[in-house]
C-alpha atoms as a PDB file:
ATOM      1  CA  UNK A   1      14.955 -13.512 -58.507  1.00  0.00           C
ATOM      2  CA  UNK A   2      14.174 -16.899 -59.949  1.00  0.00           C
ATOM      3  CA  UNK A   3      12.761 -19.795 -57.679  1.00  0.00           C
ATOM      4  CA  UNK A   4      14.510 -23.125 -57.762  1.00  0.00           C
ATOM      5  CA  UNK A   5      13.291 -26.655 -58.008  1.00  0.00           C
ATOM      6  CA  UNK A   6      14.541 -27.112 -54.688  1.00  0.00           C
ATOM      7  CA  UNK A   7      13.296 -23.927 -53.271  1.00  0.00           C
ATOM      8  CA  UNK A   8       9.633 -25.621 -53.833  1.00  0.00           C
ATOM      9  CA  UNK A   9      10.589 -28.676 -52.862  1.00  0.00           C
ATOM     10  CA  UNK A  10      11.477 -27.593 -49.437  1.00  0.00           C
ATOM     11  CA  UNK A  11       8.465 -25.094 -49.453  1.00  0.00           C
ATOM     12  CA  UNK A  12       5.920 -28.562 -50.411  1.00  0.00           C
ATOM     13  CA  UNK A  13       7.658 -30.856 -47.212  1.00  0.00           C
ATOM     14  CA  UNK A  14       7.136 -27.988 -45.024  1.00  0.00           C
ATOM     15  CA  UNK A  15       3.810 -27.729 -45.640  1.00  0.00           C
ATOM     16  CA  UNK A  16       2.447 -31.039 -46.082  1.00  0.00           C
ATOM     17  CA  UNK A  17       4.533 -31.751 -42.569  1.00  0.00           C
ATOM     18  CA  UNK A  18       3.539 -28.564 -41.268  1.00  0.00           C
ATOM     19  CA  UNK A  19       6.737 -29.055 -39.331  1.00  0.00           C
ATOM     20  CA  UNK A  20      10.345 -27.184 -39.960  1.00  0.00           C
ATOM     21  CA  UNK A  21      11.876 -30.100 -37.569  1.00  0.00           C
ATOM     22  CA  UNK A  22      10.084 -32.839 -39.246  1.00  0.00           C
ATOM     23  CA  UNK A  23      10.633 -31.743 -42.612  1.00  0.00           C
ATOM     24  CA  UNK A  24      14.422 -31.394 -42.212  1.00  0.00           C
ATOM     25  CA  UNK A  25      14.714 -34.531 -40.561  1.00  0.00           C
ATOM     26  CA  UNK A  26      12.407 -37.155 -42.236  1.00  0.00           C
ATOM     27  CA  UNK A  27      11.698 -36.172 -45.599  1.00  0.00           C
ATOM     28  CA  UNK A  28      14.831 -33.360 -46.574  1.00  0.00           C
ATOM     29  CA  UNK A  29      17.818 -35.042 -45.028  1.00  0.00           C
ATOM     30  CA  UNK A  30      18.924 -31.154 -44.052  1.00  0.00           C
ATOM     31  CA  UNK A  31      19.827 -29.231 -41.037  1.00  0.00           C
ATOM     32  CA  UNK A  32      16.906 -27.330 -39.617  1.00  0.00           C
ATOM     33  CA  UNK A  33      18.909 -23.846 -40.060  1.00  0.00           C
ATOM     34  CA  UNK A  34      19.141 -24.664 -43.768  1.00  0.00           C
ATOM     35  CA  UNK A  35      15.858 -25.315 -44.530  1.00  0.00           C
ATOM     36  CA  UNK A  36      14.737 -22.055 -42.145  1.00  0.00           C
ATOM     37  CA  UNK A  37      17.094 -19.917 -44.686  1.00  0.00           C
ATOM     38  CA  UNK A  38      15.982 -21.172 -47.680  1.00  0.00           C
ATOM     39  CA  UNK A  39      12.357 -21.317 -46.508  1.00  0.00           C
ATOM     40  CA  UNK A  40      13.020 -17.206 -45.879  1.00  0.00           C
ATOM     41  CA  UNK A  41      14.526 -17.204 -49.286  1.00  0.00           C
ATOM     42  CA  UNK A  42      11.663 -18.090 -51.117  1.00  0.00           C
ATOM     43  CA  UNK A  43       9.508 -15.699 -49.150  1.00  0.00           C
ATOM     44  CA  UNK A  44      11.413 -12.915 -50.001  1.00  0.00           C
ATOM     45  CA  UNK A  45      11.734 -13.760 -53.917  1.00  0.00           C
ATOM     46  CA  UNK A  46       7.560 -13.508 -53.201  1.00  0.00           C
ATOM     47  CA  UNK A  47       7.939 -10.729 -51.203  1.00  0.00           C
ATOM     48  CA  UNK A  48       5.408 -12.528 -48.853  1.00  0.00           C
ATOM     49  CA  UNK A  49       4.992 -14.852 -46.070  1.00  0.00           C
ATOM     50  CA  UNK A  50       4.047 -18.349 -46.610  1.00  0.00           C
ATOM     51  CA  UNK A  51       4.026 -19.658 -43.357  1.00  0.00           C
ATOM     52  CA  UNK A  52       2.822 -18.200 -39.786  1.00  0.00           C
ATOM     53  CA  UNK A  53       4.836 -19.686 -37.301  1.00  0.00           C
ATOM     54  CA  UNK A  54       5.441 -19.775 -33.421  1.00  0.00           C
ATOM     55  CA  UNK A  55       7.564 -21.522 -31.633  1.00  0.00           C
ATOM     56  CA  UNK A  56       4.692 -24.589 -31.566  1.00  0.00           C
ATOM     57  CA  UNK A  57       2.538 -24.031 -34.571  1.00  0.00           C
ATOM     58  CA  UNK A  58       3.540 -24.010 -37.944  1.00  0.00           C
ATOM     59  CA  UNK A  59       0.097 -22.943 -40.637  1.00  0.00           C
ATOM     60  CA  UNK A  60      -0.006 -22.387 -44.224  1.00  0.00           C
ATOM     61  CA  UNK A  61      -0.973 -18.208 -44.911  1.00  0.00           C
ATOM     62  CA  UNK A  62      -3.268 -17.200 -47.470  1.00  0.00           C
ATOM     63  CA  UNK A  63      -0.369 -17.318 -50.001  1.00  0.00           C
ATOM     64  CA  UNK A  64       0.949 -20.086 -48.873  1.00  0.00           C
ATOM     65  CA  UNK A  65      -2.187 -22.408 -49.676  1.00  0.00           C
ATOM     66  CA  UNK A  66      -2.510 -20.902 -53.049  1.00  0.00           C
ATOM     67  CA  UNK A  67       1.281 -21.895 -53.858  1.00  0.00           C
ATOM     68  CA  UNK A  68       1.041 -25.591 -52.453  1.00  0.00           C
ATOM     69  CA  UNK A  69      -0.602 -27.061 -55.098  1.00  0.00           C
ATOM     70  CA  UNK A  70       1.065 -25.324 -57.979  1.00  0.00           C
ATOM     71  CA  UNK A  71       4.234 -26.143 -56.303  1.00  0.00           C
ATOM     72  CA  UNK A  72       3.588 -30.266 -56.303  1.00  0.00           C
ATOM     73  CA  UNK A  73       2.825 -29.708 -59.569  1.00  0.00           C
ATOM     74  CA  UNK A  74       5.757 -28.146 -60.431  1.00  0.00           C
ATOM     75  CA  UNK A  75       7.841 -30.223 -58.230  1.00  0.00           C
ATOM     76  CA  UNK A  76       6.697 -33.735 -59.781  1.00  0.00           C
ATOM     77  CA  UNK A  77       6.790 -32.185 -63.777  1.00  0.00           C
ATOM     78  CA  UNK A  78      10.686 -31.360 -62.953  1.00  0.00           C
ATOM     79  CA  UNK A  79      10.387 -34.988 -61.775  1.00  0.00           C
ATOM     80  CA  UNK A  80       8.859 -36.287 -64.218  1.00  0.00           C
ATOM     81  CA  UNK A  81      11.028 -34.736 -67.020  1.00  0.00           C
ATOM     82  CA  UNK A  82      14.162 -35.711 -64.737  1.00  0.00           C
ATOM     83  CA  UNK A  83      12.854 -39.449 -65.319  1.00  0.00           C
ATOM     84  CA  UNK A  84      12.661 -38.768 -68.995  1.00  0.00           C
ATOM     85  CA  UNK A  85      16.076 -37.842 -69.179  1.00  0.00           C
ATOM     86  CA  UNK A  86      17.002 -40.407 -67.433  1.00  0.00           C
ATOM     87  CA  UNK A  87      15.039 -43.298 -69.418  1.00  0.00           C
ATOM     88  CA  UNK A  88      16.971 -41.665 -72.531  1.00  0.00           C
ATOM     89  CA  UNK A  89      20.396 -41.965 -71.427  1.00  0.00           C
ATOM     90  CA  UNK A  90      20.061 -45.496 -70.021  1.00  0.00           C
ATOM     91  CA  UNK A  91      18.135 -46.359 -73.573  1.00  0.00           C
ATOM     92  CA  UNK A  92      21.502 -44.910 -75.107  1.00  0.00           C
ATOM     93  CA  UNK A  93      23.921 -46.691 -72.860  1.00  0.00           C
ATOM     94  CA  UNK A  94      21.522 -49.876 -72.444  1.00  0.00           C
ATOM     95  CA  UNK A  95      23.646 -50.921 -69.433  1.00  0.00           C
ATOM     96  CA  UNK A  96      22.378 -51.192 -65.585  1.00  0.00           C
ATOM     97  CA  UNK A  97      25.013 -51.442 -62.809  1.00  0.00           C
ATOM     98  CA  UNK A  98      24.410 -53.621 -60.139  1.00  0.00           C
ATOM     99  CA  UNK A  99      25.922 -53.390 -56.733  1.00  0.00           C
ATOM    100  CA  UNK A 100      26.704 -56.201 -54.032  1.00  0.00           C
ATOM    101  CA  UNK A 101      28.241 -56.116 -50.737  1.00  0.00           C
ATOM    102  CA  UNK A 102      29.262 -60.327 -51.034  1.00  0.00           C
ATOM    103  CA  UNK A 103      29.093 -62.504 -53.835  1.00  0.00           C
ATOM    104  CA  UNK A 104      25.711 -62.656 -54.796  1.00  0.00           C
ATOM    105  CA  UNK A 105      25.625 -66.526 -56.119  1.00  0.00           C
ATOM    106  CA  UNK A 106      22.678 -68.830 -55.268  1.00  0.00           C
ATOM    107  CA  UNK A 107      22.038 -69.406 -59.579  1.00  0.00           C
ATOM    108  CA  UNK A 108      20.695 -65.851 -58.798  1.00  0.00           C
ATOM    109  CA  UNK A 109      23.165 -63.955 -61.538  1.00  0.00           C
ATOM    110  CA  UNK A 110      22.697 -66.196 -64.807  1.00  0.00           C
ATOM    111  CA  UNK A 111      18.958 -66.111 -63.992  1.00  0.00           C
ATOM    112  CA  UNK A 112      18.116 -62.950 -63.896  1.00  0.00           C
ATOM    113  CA  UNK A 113      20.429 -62.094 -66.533  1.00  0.00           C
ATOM    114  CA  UNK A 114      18.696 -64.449 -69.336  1.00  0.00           C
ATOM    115  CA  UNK A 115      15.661 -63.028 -68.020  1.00  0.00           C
ATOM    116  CA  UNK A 116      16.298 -59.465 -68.632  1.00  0.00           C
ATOM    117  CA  UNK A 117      17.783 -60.094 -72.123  1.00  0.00           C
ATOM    118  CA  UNK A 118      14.724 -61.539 -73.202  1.00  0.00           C
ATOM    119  CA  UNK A 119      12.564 -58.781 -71.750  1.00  0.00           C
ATOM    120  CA  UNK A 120      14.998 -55.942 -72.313  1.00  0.00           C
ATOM    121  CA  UNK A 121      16.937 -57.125 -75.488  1.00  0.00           C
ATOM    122  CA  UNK A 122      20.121 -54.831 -75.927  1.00  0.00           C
ATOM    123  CA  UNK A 123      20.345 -54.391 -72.286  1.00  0.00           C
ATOM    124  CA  UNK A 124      23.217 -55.847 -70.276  1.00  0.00           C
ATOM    125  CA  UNK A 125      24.152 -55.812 -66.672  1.00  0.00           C
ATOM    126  CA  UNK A 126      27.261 -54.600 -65.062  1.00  0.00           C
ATOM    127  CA  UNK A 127      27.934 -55.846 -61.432  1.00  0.00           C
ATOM    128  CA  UNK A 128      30.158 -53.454 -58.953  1.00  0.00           C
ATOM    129  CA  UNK A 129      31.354 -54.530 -55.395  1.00  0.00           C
ATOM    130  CA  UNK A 130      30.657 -52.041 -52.825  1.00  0.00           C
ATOM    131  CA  UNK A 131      32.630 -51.944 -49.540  1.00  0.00           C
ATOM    132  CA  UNK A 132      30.495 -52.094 -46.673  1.00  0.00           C
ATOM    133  CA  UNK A 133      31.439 -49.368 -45.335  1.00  0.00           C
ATOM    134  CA  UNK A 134      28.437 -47.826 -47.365  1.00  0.00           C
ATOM    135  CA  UNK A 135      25.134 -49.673 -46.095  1.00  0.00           C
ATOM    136  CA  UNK A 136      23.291 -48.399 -49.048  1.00  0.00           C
ATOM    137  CA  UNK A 137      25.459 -50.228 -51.573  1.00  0.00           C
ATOM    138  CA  UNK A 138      26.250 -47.702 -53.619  1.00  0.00           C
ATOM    139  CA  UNK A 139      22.568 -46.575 -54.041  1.00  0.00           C
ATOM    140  CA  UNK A 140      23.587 -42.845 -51.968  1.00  0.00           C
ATOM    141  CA  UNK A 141      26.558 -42.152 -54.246  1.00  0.00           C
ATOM    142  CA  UNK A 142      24.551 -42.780 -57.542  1.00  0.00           C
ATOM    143  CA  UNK A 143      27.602 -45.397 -58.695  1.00  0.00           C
ATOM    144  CA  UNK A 144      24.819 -48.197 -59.014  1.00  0.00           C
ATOM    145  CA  UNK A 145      21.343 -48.632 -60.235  1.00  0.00           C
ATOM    146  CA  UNK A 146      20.221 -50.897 -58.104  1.00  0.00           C
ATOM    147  CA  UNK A 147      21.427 -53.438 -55.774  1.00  0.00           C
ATOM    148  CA  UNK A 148      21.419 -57.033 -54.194  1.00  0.00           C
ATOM    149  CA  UNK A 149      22.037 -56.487 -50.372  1.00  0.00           C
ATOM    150  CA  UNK A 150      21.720 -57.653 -47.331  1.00  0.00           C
ATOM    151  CA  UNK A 151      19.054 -56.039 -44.735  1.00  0.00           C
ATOM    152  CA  UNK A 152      18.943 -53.609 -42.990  1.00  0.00           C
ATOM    153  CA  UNK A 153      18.841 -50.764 -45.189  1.00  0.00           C
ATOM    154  CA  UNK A 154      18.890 -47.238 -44.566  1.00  0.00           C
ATOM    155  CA  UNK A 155      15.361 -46.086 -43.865  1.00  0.00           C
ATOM    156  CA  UNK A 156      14.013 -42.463 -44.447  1.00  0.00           C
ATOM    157  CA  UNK A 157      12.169 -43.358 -47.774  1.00  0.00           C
ATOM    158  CA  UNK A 158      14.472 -43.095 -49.918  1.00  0.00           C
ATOM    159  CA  UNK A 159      14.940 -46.481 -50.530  1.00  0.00           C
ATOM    160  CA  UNK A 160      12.720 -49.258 -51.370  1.00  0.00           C
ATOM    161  CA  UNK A 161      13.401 -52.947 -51.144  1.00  0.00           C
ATOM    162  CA  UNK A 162      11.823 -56.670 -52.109  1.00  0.00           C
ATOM    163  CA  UNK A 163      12.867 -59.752 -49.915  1.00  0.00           C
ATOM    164  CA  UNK A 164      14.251 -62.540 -52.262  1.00  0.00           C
ATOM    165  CA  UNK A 165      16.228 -64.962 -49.993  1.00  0.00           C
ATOM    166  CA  UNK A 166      15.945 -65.215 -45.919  1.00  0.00           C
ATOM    167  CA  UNK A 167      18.560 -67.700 -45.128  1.00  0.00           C
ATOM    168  CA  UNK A 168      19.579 -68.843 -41.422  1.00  0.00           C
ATOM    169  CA  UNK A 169      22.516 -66.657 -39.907  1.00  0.00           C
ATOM    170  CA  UNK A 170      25.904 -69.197 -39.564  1.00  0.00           C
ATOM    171  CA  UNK A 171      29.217 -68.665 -37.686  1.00  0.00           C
ATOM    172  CA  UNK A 172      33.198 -68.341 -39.397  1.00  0.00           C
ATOM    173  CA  UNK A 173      35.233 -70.178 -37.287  1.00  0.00           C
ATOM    174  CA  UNK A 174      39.526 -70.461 -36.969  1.00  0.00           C
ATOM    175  CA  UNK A 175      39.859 -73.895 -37.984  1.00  0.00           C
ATOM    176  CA  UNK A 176      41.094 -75.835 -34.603  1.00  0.00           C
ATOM    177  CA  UNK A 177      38.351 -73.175 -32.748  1.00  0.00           C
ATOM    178  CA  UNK A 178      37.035 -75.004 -29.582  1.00  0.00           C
ATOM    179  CA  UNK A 179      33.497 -74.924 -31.173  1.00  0.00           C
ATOM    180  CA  UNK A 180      34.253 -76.119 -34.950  1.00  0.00           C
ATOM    181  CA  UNK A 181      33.580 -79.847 -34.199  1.00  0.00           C
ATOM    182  CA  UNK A 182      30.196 -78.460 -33.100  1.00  0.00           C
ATOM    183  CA  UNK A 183      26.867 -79.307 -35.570  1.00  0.00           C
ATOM    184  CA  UNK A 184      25.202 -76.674 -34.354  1.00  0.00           C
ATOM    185  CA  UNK A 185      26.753 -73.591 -31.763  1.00  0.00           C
ATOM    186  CA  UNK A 186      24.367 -71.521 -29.708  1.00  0.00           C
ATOM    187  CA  UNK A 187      24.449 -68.028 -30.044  1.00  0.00           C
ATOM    188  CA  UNK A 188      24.577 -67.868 -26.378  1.00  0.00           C
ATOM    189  CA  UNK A 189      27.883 -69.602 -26.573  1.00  0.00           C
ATOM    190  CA  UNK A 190      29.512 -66.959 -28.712  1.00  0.00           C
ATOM    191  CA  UNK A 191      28.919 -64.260 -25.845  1.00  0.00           C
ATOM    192  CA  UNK A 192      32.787 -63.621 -24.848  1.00  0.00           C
ATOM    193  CA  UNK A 193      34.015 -64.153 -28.677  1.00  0.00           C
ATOM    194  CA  UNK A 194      35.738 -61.491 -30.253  1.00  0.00           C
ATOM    195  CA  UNK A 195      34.073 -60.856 -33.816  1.00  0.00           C
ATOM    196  CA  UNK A 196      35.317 -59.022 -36.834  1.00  0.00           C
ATOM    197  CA  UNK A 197      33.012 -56.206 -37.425  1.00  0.00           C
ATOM    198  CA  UNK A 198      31.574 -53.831 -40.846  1.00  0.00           C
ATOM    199  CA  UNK A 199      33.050 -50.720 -40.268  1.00  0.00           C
ATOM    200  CA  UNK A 200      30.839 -48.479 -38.399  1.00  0.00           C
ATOM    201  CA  UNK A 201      29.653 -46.665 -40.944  1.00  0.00           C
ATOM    202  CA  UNK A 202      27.944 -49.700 -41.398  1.00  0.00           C
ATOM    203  CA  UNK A 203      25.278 -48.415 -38.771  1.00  0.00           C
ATOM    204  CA  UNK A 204      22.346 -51.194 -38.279  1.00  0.00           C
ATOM    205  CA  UNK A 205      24.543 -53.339 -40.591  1.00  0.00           C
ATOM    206  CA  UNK A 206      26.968 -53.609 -38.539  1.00  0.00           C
ATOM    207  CA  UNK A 207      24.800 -54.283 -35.659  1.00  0.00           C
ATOM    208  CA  UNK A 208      23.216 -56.667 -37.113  1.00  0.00           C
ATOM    209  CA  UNK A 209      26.013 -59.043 -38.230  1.00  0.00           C
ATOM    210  CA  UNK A 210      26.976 -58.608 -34.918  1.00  0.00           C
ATOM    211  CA  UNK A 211      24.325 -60.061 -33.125  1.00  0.00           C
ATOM    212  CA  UNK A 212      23.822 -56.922 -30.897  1.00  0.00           C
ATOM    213  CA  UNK A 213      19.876 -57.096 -30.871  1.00  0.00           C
ATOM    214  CA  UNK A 214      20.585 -60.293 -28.944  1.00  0.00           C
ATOM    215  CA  UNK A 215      22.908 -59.515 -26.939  1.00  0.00           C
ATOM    216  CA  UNK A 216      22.893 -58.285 -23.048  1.00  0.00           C
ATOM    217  CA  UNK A 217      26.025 -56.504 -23.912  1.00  0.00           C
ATOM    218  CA  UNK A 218      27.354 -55.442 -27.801  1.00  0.00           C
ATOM    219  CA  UNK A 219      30.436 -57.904 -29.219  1.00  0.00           C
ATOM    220  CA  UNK A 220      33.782 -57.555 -28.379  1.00  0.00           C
ATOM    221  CA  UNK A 221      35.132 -56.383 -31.568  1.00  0.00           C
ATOM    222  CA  UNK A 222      38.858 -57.114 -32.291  1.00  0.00           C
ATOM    223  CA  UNK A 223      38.705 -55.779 -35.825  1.00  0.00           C
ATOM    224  CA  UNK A 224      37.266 -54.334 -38.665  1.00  0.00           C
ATOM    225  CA  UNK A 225      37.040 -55.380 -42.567  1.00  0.00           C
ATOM    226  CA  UNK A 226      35.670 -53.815 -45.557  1.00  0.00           C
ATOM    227  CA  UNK A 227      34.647 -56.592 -47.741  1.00  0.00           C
ATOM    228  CA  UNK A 228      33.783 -60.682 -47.343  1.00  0.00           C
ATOM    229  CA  UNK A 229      37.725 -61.542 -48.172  1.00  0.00           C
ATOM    230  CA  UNK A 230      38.888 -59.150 -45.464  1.00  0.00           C
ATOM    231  CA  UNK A 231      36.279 -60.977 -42.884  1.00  0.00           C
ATOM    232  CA  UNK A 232      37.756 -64.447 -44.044  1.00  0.00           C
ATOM    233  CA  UNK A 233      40.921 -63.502 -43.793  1.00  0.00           C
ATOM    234  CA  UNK A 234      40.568 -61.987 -40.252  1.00  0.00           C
ATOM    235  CA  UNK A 235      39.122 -65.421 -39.112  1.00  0.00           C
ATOM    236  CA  UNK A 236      41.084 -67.465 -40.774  1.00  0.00           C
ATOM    237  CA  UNK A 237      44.056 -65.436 -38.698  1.00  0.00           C
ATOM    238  CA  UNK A 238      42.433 -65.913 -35.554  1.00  0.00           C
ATOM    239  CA  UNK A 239      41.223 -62.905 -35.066  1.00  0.00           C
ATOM    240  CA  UNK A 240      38.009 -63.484 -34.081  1.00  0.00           C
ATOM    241  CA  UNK A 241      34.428 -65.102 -35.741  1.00  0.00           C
ATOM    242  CA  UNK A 242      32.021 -63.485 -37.999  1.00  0.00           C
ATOM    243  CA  UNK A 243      28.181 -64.290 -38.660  1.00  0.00           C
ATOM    244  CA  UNK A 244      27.318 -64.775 -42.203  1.00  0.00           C
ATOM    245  CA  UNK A 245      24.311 -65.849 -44.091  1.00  0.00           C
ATOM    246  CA  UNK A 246      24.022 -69.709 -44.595  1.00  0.00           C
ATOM    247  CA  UNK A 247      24.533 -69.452 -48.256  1.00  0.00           C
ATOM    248  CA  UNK A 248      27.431 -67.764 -48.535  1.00  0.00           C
ATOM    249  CA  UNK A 249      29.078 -70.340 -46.151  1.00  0.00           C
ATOM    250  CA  UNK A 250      29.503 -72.089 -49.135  1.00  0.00           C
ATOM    251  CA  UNK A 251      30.232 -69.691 -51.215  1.00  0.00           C
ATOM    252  CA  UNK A 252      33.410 -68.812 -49.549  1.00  0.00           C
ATOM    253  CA  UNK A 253      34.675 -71.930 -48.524  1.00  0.00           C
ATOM    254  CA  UNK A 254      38.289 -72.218 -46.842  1.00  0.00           C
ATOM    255  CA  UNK A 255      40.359 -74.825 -45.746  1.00  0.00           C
ATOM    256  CA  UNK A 256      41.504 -72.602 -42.573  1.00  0.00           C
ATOM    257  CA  UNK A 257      37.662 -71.503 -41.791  1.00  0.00           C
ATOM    258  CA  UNK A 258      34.802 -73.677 -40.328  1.00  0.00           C
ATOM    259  CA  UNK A 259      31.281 -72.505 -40.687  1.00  0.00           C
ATOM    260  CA  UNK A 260      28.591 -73.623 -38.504  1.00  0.00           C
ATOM    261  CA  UNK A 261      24.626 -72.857 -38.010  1.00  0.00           C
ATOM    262  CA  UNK A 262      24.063 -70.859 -34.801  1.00  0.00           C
ATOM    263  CA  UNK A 263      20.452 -71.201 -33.552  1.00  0.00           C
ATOM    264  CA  UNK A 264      18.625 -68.211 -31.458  1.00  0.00           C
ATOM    265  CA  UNK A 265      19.280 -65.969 -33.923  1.00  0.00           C
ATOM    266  CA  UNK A 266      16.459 -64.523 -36.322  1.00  0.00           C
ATOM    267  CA  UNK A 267      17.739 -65.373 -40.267  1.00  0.00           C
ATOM    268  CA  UNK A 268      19.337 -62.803 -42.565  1.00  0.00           C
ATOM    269  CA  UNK A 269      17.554 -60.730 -45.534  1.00  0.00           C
ATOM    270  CA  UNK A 270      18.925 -60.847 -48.986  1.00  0.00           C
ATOM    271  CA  UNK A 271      16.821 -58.137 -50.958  1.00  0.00           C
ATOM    272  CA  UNK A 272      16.962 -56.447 -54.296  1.00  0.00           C
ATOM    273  CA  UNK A 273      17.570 -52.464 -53.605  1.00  0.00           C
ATOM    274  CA  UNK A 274      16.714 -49.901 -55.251  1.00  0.00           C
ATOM    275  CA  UNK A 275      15.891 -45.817 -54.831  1.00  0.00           C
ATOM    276  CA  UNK A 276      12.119 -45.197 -54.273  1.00  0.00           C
ATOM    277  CA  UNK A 277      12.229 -42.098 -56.818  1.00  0.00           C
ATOM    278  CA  UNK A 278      13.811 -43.939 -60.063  1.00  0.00           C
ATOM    279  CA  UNK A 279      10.955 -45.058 -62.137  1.00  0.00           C
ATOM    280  CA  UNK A 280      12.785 -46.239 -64.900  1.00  0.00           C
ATOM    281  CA  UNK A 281      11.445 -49.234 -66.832  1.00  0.00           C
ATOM    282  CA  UNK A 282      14.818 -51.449 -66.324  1.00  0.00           C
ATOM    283  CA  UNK A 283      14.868 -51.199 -62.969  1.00  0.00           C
ATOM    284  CA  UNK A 284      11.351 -52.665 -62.510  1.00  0.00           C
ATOM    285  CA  UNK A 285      12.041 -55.217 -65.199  1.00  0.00           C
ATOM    286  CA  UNK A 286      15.420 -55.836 -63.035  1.00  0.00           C
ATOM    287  CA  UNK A 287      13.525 -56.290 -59.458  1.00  0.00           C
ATOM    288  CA  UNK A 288      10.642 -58.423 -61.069  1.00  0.00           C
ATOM    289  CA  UNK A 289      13.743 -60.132 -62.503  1.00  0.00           C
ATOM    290  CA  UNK A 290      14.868 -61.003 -59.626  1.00  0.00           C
ATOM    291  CA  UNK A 291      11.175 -61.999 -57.941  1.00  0.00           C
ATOM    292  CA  UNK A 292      10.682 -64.313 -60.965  1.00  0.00           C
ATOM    293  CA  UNK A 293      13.777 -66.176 -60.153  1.00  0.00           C
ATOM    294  CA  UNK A 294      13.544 -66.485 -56.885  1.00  0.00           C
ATOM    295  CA  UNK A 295      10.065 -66.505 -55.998  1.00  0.00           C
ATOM    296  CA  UNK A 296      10.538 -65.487 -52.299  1.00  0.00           C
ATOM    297  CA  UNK A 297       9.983 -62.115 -53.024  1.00  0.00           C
ATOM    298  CA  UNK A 298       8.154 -59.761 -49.741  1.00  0.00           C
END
């Protein structure tokens, strides 16, 4: 029977974590059961052990040692020839996809744009709004390259991310609310407020733009929305209010919405996104892109 990529891939987390659990959880993204089957798998295609295991000890066997370092190998020239293949169809297509939760503004756009035609001449940039019901902005699915989002992003390494705006965290208000005339609204004063929420796929997102790290209780949420127009349009029924990062406040300016600064709350995170195992030369050109035009990159 052959071995698979994957069969050594699971084989090389298991022994560098020396941990079944671990290894599903932190660095395979699989059930425990699965990896246990296809760990057996592999040792039966060998027709020997590669592991001696209890039920608190997990230690590399003789055969297992002499495989681990052929199997990296193996493991990062299928990687390495995956990137290749990559690097080749993007050179054909010369096009990188960019995904955004809101509208990314801020001058951001034409800059980096100019910037990556003259260091990637041919190239052009195609820009895809993802909902946020999918925190990862369209990073998991493989519909986008890379990404301009807003932190938190999922963590588990398979994601990497540079800082490139931190703006203060404002408030959507119903015009008429009882705090628009306000300069400046405490978060502490937004306690009992119903909010519109991310869905809750959202996860941390959602929390986030929520407040919930600050709060002695989580928000009262009276509904949900998808995208930045859905929010606005919520508020600007009365549904409830909605944090929002300080630049987009202008960005999405309505007559029937107020936007204020709320102090005690830590700012937001705009960040360029991209996936920690794509090497490809126009997606570092694209995230030093961004750097250079920003120069707040962290």
């Amino acid at each position: 029977m052959d071995v698979h990529i994957r069969d050594l891939r699971y084989f090389v987390a298991v022994a560098e974590e020396l941990s079944f659990t671990r290894a599903a959880s932190e660095r395979l993204f699989v059930s425990q059961p699965t990896l246990s089957k296809q760990i057996r798998r592999l040792e039966l295609s060998l027709r020997t052990a590669l592991f001696e295991r209890d039920r608190r000890t997990v230690a590399l066997t003789a055969a297992g040692s002499a495989l681990l370092p052929r199997a990296r190998r193996l493991v990062e020239q299928w990687e390495e020839a995956q990137r290749a293949i990559a690097d080749a169809v993007a050179a054909q297509n010369s096009t990188l996809t960019v995904g955004f939760h809101t509208s990314i503004g801020r001058g951001l756009v034409p800059a980096v744009t100019a910037t990556m035609e003259k260091l990637l001449p041919g190239w052009r940039l195609r820009f895809r709004q993802i909902t946020w019901a999918d925190p990862t902005v369209g990073l998991a699915g493989g519909d986008v390259d890379v990404a301009i989002g807003w932190l938190p992003v999922p963590t588990g390494g398979d994601y990497a991310h540079k800082v490139i705006s931190r703006e203060d965290r404002w408030v959507a208000l119903p015009a008429g609310h009882r705090l628009a005339d306000r300069p400046v609204v405490s978060f502490e004063e937004l306690a009992d407020e119903p909010f519109i929420a991310l869905p809750a796929t959202a996860g941390a997102l959602r929390d986030f733009w929520l407040g919930n790290d600050r709060r002695r209780t989580p928000a009262r949420v009276a509904a949900t929305a998808e995208t930045a127009d859905e929010t606005f349009e919520a508020v600007a029924s009365g549904l409830g209010a909605a944090l929002l990062a300080a630049g987009n406040a202008e960005i999405y300016r309505r007559e029937n919405v107020t936007c204020r600064p709320v102090s005690g709350l830590p700012p937001s995170e705009l960040a360029v996104v991209w996936r920690t195992e794509d090497d490809r030369r126009a997606v570092r050109v694209f995230v030093d892109a961004c750097c250079l035009c920003t120069a707040a990159c962290s």
